[in-house]
Protein backbone atom coordinates (compact mmCIF):
# COMPACT_ATOMS: atom_id res chain seq x y z
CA UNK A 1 7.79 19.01 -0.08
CA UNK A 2 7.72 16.39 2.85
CA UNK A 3 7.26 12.35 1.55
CA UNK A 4 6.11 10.24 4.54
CA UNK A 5 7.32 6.52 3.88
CA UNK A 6 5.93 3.54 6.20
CA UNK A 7 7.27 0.22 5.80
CA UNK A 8 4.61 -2.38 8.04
CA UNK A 9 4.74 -6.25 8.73
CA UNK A 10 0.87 -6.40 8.82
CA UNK A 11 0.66 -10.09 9.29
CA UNK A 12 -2.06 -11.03 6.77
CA UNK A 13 -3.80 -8.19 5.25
CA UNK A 14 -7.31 -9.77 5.15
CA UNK A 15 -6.87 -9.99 8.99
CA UNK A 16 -6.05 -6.95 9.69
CA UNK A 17 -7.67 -5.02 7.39
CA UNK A 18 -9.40 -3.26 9.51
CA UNK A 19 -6.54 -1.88 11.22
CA UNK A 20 -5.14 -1.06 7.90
CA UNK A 21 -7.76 1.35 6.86
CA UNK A 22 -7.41 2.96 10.13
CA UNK A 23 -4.09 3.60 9.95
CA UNK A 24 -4.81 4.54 6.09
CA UNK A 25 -7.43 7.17 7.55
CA UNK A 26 -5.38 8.61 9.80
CA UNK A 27 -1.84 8.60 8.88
CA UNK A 28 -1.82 9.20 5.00
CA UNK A 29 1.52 8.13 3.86
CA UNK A 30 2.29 8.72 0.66
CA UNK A 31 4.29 5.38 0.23
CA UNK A 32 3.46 2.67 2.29
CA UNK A 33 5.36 -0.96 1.93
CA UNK A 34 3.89 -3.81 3.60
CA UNK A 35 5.18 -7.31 4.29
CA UNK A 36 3.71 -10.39 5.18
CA UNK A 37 0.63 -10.45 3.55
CA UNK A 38 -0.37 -14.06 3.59
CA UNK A 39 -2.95 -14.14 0.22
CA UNK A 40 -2.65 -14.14 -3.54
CA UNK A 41 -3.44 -11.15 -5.52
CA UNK A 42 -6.65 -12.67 -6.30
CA UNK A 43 -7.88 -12.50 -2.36
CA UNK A 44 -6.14 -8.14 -1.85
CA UNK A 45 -8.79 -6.57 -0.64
CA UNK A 46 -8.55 -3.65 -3.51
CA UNK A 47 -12.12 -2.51 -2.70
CA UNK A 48 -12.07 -2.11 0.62
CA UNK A 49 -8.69 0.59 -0.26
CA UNK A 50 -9.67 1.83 -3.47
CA UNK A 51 -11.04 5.08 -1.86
CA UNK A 52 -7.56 6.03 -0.40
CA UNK A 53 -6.43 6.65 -3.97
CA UNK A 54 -3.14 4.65 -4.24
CA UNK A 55 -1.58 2.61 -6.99
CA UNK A 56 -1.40 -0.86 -5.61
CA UNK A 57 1.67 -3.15 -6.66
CA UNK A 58 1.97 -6.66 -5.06
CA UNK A 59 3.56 -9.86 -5.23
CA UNK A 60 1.62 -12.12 -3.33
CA UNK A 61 1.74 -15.84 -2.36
CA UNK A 62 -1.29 -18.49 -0.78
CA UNK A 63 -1.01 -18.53 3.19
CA UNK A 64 2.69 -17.09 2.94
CA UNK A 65 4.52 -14.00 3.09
CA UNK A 66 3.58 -11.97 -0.51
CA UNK A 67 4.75 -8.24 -0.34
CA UNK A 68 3.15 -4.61 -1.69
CA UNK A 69 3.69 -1.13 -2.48
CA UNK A 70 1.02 1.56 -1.99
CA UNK A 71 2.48 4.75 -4.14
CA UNK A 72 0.08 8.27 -4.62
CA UNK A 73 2.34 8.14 -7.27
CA UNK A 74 2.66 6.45 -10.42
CA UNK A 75 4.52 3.23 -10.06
CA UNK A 76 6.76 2.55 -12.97
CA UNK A 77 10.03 -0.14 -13.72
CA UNK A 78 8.50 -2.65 -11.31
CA UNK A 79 10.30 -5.19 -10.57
CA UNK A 80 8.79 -8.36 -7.93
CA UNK A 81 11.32 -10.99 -7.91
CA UNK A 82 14.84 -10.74 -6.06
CA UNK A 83 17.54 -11.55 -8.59
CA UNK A 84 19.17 -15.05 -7.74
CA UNK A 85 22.45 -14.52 -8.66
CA UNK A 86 22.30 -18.12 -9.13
CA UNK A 87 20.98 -19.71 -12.30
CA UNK A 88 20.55 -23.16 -9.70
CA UNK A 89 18.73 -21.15 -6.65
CA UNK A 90 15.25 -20.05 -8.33
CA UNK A 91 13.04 -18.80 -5.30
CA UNK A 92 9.76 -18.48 -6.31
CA UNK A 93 8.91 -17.04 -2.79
CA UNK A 94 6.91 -13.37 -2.62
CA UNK A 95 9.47 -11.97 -0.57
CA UNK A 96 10.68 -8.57 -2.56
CA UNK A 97 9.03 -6.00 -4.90
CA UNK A 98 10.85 -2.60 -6.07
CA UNK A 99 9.29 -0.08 -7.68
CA UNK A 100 10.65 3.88 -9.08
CA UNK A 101 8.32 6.88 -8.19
CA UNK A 102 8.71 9.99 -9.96
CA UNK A 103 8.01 13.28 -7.75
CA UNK A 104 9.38 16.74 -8.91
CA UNK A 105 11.60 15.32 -11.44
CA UNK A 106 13.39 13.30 -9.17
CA UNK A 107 13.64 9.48 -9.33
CA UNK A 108 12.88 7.59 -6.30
CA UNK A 109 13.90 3.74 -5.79
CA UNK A 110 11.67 1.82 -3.30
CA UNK A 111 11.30 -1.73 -2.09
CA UNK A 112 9.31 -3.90 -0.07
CA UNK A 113 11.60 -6.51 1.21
CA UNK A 114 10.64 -9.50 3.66
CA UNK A 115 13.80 -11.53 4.89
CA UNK A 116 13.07 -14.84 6.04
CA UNK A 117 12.58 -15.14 9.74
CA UNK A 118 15.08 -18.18 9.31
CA UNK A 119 13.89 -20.46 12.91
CA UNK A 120 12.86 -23.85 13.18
CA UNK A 121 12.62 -26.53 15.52
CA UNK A 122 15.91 -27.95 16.14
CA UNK A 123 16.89 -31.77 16.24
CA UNK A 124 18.94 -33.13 18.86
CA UNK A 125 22.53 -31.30 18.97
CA UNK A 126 21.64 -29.09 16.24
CA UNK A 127 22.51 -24.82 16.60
CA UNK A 128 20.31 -22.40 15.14
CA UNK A 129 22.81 -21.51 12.11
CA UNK A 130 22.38 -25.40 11.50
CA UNK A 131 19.32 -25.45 9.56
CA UNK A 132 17.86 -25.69 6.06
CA UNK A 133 15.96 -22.33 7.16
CA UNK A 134 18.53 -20.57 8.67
CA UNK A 135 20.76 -21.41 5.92
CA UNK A 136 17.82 -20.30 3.39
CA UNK A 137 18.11 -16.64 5.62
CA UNK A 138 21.55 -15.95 5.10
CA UNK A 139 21.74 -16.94 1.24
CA UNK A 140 18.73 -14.34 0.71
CA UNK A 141 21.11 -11.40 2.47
CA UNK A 142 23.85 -12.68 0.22
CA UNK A 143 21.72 -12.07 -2.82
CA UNK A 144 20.13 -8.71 -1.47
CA UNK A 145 24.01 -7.70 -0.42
CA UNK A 146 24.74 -8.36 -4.39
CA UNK A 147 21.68 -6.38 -5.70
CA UNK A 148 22.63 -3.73 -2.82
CA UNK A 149 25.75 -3.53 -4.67
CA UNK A 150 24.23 -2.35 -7.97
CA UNK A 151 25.04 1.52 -8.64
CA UNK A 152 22.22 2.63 -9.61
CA UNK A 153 20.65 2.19 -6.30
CA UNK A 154 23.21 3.70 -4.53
CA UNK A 155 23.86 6.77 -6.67
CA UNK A 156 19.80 7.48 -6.54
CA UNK A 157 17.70 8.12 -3.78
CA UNK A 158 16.49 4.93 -2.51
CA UNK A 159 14.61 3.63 0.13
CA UNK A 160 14.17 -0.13 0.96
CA UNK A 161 11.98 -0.91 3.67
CA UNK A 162 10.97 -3.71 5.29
CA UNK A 163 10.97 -6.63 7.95
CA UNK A 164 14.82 -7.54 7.98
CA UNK A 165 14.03 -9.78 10.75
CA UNK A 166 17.01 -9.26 12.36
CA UNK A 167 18.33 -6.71 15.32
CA UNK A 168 21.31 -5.08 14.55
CA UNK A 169 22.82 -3.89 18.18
CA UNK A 170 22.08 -4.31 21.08
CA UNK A 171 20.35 -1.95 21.96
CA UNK A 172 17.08 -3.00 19.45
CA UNK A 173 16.53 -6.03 21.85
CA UNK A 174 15.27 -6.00 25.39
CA UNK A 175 17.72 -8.66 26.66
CA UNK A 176 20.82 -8.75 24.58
CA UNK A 177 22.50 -10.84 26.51
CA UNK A 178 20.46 -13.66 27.11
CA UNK A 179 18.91 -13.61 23.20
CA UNK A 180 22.45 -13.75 21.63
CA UNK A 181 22.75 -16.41 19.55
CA UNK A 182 19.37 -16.57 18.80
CA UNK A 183 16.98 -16.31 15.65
CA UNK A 184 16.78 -12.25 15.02
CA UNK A 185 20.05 -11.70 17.07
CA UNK A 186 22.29 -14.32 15.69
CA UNK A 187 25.75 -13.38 14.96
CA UNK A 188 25.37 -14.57 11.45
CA UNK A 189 22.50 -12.53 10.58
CA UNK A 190 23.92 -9.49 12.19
CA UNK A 191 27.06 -9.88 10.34
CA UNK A 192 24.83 -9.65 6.95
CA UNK A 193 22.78 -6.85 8.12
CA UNK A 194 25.84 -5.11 8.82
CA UNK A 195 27.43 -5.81 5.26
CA UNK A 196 24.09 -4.08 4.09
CA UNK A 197 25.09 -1.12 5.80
CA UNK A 198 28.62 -1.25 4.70
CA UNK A 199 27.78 -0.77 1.69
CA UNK A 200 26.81 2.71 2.58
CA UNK A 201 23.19 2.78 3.21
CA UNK A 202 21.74 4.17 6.70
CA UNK A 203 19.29 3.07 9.15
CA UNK A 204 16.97 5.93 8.92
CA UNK A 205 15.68 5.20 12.57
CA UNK A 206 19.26 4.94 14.04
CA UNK A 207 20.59 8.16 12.40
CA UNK A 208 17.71 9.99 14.12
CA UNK A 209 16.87 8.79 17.13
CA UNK A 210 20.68 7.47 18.16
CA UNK A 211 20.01 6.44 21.99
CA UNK A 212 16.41 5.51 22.05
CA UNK A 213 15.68 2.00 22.85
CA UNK A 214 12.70 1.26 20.55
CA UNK A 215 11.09 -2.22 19.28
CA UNK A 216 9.40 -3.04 15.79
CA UNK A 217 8.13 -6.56 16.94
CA UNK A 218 6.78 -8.20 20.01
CA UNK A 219 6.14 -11.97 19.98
CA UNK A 220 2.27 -12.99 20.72
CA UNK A 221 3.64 -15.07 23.04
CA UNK A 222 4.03 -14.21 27.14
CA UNK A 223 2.07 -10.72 26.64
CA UNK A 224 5.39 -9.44 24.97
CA UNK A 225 4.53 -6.07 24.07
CA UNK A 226 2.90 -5.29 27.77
CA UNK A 227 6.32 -5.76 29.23
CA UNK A 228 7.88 -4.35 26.01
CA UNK A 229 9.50 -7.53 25.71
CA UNK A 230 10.81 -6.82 21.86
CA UNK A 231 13.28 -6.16 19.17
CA UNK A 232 13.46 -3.54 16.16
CA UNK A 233 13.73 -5.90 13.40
CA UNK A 234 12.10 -3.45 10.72
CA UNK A 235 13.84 -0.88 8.74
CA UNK A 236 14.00 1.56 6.02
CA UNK A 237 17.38 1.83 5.02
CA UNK A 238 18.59 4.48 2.60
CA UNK A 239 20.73 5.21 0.17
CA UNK A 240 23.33 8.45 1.12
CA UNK A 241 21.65 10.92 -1.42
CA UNK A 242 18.30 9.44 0.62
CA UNK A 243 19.76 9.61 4.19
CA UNK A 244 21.05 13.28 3.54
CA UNK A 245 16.88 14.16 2.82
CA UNK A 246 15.53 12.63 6.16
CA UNK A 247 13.66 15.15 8.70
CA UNK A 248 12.40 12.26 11.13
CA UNK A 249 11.91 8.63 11.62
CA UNK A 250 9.92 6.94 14.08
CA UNK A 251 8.13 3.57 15.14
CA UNK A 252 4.12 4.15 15.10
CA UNK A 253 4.19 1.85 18.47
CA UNK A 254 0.28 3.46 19.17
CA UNK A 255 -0.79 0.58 16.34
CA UNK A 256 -0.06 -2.72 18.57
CA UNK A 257 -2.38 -0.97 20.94
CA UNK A 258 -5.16 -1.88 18.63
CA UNK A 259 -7.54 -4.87 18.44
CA UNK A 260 -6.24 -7.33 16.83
CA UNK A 261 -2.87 -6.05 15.59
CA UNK A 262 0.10 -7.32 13.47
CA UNK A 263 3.12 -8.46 15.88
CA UNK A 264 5.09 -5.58 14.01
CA UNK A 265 4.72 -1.53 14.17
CA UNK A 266 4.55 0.14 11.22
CA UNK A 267 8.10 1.98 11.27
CA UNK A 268 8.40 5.70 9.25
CA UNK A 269 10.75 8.04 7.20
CA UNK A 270 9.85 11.40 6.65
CA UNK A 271 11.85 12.86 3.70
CA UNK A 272 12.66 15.97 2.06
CA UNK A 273 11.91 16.27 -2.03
């Protein structure tokens, strides 16, 4: 059988719930991890989605981030807090949630996973790797490169989506050379993204579509996405036993065509099971 996982920055769920059920309607994944949610678990709109049948895990936050799995089916060993690593760094941010799905007797690891965006406004003199937020960024892909690390994700299939906000290459940025250095295309983030990969998980989009120049994200700002002014920032990166199962992978681009839409496409994995 054919598993279609989405992994979507919605930029607040309440907001764009319309979209949502539209995309619900028409699209059907069977997993679907979403970032960004912007409301406590308190304010998810669970009856507006109850008719689309999915278990519903979240870890939400007021006004900020909060992230969720949708699963048709059952969600077990959930887990919604990254692991510090660090007995002094407790993060009480709603930036990760994993979950294990079990479909024809296989396990399946997934996460929703929302690295900080890591920008700020800058004092006088100060560079962009400089900050208390940037700084914040790469200590979160130090701890996800140590829970990476764990066997039991590797050795499984696994699938952890979600908005990395970083571009890897250059080729997942519309002007490469003029946006090096900054936020989403530092060479500090990049070199963490990378040590993700390393480790010997795939970027699902990149293994299929190799050449294609293809963007996650446009800023509001400047009527970005009419001059497809943007970067691929979002990703559902997969273990080997997971990248060996992939039929397709794609960016659903038609949904920042909408009214009203999240800054980020939802980006999908198609996988044999």
């Amino acid at each position: 059988m054919e598993l279609n996982i989405v992994s979507w920055n919605v930029n607040s769920i309440n907001a764009r719930i319309d979209n949502l059920i539209f995309y619900l309607e028409n699209q059907q994944p069977d997993i679907l991890l979403l970032q960004e949610l912007k409301c406590e678990e308190e304010k998810f709109p669970y009856k507006k989605l109850e008719k689309f049948g999915y278990q519903i895990a979240i870890s939400g936050q007021k006004t900020y981030n909060g992230v969720a799995i949708f699963s048709k089916y059952k969600l077990e060993n959930i887990i919604t807090k990254l692991p510090s690593f660090d007995i002094d760094n407790e993060d009480n941010q709603a930036r990760f949630i994993k979950a294990t799905v079990n479909i024809n007797n296989q396990n399946i690891n997934i996460a929703s996973i929302y690295v900080p965006n890591g920008g700020s406004a800058l004092e006088e003199g100060q560079k962009n790797n400089e900050t208390t937020k940037f700084k914040y960024k790469i200590n979160f892909f130090q701890r996800l490169y140590q829970y990476f690390q764990q066997e039991e994700n590797l050795n499984n299939i696994t699938i952890f989506g979600g908005d990395y906000n970083v571009a890897h290459q250059d080729i997942d940025v519309y002007n490469p050379k003029n946006l090096d250095g900054s936020i989403c295309f530092h060479f500090d983030e990049r070199k963490e993204f990378n040590k993700l990969l390393n480790l010997g998980y795939f970027d699902s989009f990149r293994m299929k579509n190799p050449e294609n120049q293809s963007f996650s994200w446009w800023d509001y700002r400047q009527n970005s996405y009419k001059y497809n002014k943007g970067m691929r920032i979002d990703y559902l990166l997969t273990s080997p036993l997971a990248a060996d199962k992939i039929i397709d992978s794609k960016i659903d681009e038609f949904m920042s065509q909408r009214e009203k839409p999240s800054d980020h496409a939802p980006v999908v994995v198609k996988i044999s099971v």
